[in-house]
PDB file of N, CA and C in Angstrom:
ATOM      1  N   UNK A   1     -11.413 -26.336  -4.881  1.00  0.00           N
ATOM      2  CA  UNK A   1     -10.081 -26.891  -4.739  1.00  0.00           C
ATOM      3  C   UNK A   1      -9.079 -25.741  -4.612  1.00  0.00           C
ATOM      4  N   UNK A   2      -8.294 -25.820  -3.857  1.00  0.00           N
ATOM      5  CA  UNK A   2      -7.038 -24.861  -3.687  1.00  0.00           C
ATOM      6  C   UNK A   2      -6.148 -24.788  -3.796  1.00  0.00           C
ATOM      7  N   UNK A   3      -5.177 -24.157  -4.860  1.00  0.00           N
ATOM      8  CA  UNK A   3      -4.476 -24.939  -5.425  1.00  0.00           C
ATOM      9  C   UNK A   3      -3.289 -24.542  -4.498  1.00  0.00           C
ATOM     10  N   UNK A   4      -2.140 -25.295  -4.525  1.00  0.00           N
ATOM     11  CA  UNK A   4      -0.432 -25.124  -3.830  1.00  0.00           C
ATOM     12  C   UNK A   4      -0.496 -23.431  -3.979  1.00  0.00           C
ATOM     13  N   UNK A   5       0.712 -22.971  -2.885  1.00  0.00           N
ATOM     14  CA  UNK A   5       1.078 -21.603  -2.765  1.00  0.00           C
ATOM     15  C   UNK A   5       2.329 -22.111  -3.218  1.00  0.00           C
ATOM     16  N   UNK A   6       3.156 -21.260  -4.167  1.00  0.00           N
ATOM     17  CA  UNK A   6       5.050 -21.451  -4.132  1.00  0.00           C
ATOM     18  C   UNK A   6       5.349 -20.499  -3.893  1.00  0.00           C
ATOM     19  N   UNK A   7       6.083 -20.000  -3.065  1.00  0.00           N
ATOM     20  CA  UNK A   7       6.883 -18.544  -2.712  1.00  0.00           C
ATOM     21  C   UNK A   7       7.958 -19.055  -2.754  1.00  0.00           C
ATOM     22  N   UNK A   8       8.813 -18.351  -4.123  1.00  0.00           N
ATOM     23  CA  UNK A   8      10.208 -18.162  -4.165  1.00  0.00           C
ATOM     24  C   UNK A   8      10.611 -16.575  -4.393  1.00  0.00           C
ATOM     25  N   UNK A   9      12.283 -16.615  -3.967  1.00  0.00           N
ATOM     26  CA  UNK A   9      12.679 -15.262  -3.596  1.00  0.00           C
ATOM     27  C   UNK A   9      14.074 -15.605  -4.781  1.00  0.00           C
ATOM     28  N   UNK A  10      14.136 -14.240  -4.799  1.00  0.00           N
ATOM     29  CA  UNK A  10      15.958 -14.392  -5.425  1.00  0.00           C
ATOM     30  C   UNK A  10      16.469 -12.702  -4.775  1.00  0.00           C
ATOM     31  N   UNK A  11      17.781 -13.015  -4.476  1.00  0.00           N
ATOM     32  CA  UNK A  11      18.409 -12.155  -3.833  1.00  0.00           C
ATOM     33  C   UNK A  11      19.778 -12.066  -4.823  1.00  0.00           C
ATOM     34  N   UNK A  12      19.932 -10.704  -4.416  1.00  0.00           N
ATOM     35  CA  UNK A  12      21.162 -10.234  -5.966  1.00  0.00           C
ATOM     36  C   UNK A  12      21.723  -8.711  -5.783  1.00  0.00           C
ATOM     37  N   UNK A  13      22.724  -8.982  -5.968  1.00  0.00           N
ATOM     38  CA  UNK A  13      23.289  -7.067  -5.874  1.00  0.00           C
ATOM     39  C   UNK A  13      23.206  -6.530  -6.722  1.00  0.00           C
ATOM     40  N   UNK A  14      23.180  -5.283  -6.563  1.00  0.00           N
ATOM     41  CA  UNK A  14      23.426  -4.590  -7.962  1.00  0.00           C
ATOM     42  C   UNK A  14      24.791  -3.297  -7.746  1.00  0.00           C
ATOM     43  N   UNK A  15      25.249  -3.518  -9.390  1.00  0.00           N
ATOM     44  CA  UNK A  15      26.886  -2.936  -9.271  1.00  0.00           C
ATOM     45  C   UNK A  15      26.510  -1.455  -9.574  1.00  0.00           C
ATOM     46  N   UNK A  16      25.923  -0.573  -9.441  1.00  0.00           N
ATOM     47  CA  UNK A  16      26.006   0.350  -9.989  1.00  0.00           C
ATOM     48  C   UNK A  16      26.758   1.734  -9.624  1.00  0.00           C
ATOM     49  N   UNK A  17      26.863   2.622 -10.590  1.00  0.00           N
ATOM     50  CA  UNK A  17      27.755   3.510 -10.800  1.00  0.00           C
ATOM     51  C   UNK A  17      27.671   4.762  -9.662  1.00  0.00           C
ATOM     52  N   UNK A  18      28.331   6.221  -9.271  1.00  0.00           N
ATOM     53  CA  UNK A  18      28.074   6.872  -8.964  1.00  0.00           C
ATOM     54  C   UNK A  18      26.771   7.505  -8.953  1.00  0.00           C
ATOM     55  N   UNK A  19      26.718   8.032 -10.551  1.00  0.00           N
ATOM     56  CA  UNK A  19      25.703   8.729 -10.642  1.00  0.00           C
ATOM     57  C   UNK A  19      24.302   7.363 -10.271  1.00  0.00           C
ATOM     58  N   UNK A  20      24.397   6.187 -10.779  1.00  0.00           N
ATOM     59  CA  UNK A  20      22.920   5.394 -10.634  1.00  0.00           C
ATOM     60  C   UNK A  20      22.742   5.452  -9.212  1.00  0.00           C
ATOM     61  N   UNK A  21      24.016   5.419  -8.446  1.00  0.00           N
ATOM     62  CA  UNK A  21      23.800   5.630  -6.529  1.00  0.00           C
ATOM     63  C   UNK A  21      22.844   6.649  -6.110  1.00  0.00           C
ATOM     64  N   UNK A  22      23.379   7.651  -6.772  1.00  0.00           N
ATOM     65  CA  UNK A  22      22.659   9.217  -6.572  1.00  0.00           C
ATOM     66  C   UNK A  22      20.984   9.345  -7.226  1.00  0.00           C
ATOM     67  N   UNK A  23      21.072   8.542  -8.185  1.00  0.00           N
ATOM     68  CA  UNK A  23      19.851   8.681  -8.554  1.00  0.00           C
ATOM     69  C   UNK A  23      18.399   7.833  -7.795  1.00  0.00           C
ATOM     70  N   UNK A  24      18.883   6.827  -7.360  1.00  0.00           N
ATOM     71  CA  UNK A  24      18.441   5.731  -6.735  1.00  0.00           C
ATOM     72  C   UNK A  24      17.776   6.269  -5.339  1.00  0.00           C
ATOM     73  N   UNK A  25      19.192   6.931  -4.818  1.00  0.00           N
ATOM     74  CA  UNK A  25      19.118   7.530  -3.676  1.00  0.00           C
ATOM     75  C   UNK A  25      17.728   8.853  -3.316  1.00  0.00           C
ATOM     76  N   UNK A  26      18.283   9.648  -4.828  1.00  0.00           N
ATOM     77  CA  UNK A  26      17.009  10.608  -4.852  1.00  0.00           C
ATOM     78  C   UNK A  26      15.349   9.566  -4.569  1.00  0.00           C
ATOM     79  N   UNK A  27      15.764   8.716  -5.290  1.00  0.00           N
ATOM     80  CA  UNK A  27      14.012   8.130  -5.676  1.00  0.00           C
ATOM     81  C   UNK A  27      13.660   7.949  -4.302  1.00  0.00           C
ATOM     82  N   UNK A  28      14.231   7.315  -3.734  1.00  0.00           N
ATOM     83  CA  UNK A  28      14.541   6.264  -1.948  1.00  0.00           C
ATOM     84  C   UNK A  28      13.440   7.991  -1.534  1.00  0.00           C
ATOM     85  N   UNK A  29      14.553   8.960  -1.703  1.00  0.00           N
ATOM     86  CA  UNK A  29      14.032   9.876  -0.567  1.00  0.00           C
ATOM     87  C   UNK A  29      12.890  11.149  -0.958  1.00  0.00           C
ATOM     88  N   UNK A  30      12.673  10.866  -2.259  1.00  0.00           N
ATOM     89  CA  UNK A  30      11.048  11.164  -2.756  1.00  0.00           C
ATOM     90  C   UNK A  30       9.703  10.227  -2.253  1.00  0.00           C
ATOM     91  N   UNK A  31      10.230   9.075  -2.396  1.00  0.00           N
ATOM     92  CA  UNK A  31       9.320   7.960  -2.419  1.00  0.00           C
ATOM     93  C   UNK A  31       8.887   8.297  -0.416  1.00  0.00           C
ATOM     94  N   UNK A  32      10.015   8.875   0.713  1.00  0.00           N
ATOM     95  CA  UNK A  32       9.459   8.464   1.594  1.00  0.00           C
ATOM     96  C   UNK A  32       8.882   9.910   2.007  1.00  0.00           C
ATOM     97  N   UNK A  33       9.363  11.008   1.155  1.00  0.00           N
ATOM     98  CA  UNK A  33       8.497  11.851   1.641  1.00  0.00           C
ATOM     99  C   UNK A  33       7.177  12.520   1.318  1.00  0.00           C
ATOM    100  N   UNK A  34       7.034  11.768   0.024  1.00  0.00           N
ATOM    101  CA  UNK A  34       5.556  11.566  -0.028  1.00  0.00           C
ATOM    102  C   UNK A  34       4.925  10.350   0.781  1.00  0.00           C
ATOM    103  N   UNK A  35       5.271   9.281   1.077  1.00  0.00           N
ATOM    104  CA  UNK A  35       4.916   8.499   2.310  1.00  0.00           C
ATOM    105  C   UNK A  35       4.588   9.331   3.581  1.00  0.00           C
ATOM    106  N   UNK A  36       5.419   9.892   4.164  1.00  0.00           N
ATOM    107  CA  UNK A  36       5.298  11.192   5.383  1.00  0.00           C
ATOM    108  C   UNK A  36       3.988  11.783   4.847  1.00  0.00           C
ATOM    109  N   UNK A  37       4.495  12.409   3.815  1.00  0.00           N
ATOM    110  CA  UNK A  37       3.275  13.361   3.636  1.00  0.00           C
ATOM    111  C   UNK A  37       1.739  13.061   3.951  1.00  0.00           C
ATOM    112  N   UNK A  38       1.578  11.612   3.198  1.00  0.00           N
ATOM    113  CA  UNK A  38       0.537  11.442   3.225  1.00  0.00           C
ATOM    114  C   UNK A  38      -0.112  10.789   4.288  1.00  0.00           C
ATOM    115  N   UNK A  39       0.758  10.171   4.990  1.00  0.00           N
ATOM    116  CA  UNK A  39       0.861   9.453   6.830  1.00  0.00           C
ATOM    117  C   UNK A  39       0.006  10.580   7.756  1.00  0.00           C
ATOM    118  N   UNK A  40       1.106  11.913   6.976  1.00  0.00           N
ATOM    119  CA  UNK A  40       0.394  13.394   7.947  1.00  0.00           C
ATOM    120  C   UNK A  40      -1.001  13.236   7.811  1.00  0.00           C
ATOM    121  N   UNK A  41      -1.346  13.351   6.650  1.00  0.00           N
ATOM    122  CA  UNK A  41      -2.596  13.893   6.240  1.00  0.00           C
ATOM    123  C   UNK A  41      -4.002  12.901   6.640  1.00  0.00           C
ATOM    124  N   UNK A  42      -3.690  11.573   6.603  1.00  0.00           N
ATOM    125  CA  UNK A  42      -4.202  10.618   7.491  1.00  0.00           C
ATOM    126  C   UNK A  42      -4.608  10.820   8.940  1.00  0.00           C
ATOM    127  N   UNK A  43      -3.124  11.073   9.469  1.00  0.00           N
ATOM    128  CA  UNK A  43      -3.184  11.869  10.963  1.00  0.00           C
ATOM    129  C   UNK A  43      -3.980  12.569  11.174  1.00  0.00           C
ATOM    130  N   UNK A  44      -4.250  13.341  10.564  1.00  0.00           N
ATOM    131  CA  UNK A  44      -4.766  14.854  11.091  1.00  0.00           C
ATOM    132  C   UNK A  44      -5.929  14.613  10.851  1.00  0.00           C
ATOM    133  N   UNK A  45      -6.621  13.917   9.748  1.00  0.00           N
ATOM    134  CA  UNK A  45      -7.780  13.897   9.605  1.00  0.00           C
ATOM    135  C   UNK A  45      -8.430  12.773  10.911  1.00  0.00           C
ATOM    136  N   UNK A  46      -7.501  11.964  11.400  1.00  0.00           N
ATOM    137  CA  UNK A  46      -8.206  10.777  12.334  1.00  0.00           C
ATOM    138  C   UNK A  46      -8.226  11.284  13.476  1.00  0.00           C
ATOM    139  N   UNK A  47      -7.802  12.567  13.971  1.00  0.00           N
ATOM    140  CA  UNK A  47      -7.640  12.963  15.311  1.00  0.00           C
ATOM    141  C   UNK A  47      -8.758  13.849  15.502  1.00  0.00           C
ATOM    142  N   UNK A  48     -10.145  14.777  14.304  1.00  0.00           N
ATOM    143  CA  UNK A  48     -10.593  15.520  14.506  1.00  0.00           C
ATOM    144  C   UNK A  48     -11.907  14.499  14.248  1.00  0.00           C
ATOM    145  N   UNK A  49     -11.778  13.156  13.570  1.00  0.00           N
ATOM    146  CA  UNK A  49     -12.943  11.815  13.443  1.00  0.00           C
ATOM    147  C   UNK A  49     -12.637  11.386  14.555  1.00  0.00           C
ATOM    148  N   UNK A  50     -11.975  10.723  15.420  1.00  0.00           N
ATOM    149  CA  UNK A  50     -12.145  10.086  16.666  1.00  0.00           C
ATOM    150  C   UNK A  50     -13.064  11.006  17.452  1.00  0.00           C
ATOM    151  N   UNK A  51     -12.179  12.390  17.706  1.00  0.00           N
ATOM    152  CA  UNK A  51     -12.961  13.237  18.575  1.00  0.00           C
ATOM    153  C   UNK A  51     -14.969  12.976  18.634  1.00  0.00           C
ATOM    154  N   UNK A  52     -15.273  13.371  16.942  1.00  0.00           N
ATOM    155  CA  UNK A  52     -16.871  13.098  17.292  1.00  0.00           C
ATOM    156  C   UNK A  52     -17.687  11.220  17.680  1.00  0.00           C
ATOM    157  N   UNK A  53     -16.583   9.979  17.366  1.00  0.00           N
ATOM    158  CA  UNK A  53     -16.996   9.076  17.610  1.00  0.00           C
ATOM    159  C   UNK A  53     -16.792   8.958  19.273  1.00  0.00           C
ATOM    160  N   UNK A  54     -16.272   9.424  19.998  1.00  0.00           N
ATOM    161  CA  UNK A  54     -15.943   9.166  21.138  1.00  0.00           C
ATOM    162  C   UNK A  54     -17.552   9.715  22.056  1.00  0.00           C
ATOM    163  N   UNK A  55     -17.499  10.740  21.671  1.00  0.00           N
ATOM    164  CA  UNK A  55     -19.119  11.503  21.911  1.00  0.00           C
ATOM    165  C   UNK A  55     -20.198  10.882  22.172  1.00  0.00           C
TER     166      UNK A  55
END
C-alpha cells in the first residue's frame, strides 16, 4: 500500500542585521566554492576516464 505524498512549503523573510548579511553572505560564498572545487575535480578526473572507454 502507498501511502499519500503531502508537499507543503512555507515562504518567509528574514530581517536581519548588517553584520548577519555579511555573515550569511560569507557562508553563500564558501559553500559555492567548495561546490566549484569539487565540480573541478570531477571534471578532470572524467576527461582522462572517457578517454580509455572510448578505446
Amino acid at each position: 500500500m502507498r501511502w499519500p505524498v503531502v508537499l507543503q512549503a512555507y515562504r518567509f523573510a528574514l530581517d536581519l542585521t548588517m553584520v548577519q548579511v555579511a555573515v550569511l553572505r560569507s557562508y553563500c560564498g564558501a559553500q559555492r566554492f567548495a561546490y566549484n572545487w569539487g565540480f573541478s575535480r570531477v571534471k578532470a578526473n572524467l576527461v582522462p576516464r572517457q578517454a580509455t572507454l572510448i578505446r
